[in-house]
Protein backbone atom coordinates (compact mmCIF):
# COMPACT_ATOMS: atom_id res chain seq x y z
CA UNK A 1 104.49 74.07 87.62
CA UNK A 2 108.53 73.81 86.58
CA UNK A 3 110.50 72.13 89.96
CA UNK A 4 114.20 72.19 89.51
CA UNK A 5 116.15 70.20 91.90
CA UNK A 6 120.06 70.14 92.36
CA UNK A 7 121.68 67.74 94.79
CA UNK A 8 124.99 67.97 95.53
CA UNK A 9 127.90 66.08 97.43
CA UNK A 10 128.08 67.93 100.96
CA UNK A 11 131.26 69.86 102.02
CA UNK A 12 132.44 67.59 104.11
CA UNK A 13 132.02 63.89 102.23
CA UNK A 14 134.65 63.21 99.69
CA UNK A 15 133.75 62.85 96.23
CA UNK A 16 135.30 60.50 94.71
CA UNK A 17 133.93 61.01 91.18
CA UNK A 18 135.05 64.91 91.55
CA UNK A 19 138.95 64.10 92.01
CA UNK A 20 138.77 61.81 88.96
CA UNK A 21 137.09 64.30 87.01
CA UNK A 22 139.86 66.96 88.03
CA UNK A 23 142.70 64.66 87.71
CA UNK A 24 141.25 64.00 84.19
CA UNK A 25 140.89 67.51 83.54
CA UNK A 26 144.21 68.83 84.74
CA UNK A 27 145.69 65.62 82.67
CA UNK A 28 144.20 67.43 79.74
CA UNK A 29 146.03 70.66 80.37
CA UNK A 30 143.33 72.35 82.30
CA UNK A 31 145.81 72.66 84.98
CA UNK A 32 143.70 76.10 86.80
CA UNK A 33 141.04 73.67 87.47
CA UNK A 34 140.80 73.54 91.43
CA UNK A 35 138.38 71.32 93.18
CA UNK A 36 135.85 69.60 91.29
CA UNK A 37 132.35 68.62 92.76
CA UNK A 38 129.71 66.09 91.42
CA UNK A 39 126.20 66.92 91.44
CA UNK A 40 122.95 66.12 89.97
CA UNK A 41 120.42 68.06 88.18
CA UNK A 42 116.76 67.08 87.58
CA UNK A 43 113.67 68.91 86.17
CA UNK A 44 110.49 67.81 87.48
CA UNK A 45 106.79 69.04 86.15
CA UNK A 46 103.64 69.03 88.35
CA UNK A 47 100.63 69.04 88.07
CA UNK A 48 99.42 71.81 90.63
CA UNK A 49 99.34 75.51 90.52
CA UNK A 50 99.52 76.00 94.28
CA UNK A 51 102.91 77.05 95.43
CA UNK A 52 103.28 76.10 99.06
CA UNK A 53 101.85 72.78 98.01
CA UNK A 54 104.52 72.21 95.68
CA UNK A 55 106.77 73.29 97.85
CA UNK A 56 106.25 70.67 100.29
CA UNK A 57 105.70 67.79 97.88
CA UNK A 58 109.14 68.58 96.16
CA UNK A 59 110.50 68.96 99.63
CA UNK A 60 109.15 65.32 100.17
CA UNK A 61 110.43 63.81 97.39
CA UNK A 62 113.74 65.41 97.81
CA UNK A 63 114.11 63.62 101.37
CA UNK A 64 112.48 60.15 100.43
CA UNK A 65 114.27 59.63 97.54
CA UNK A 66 116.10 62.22 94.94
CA UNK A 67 118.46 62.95 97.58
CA UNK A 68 120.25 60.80 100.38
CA UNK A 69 120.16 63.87 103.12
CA UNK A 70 123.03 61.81 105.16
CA UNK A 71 125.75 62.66 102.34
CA UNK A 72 124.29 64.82 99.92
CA UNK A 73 122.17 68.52 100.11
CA UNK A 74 119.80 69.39 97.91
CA UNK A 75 118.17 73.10 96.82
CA UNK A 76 115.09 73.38 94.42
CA UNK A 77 113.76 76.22 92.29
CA UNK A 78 109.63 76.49 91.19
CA UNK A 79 108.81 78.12 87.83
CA UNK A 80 105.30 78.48 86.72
């Protein structure tokens, strides 16, 4: 089975990284470039067919270590 996990910045934390990538951007002349969030994006494979079980294992690994749940959320997809 196919996990994929995105974890993003939440709402209300300022991103740091997404300002200097808009700056950068609008320096470019992308100028209708409005607010720019950083994220991350990772693909995961297991080895299990069972859904709910997968479910809570990439639930677990989300909150132990692929995402820091004080400043960042995270959403997951399963394939397969």
């Amino acid at each position: 089975m196919k996990a994929t996990v995105y974890v993003t910045i939440k709402e209300n934390v300022l991103d740091p990284q997404g300002a200097a990538v808009q700056g950068a951007l609008h320096s470019l002349g992308f100028k209708e470039v409005g607010k720019v969030r950083i994220g991350k994006y990772m693909e995961l494979t297991l080895d299990t067919n069972d859904r709910s079980e997968a479910e809570a294992r990439v639930k677990a690994m989300c909150e132990k270590l692929l995402a820091n749940t004080v400043v960042e959320d995270y959403r997951f997809e399963l394939e397969g």
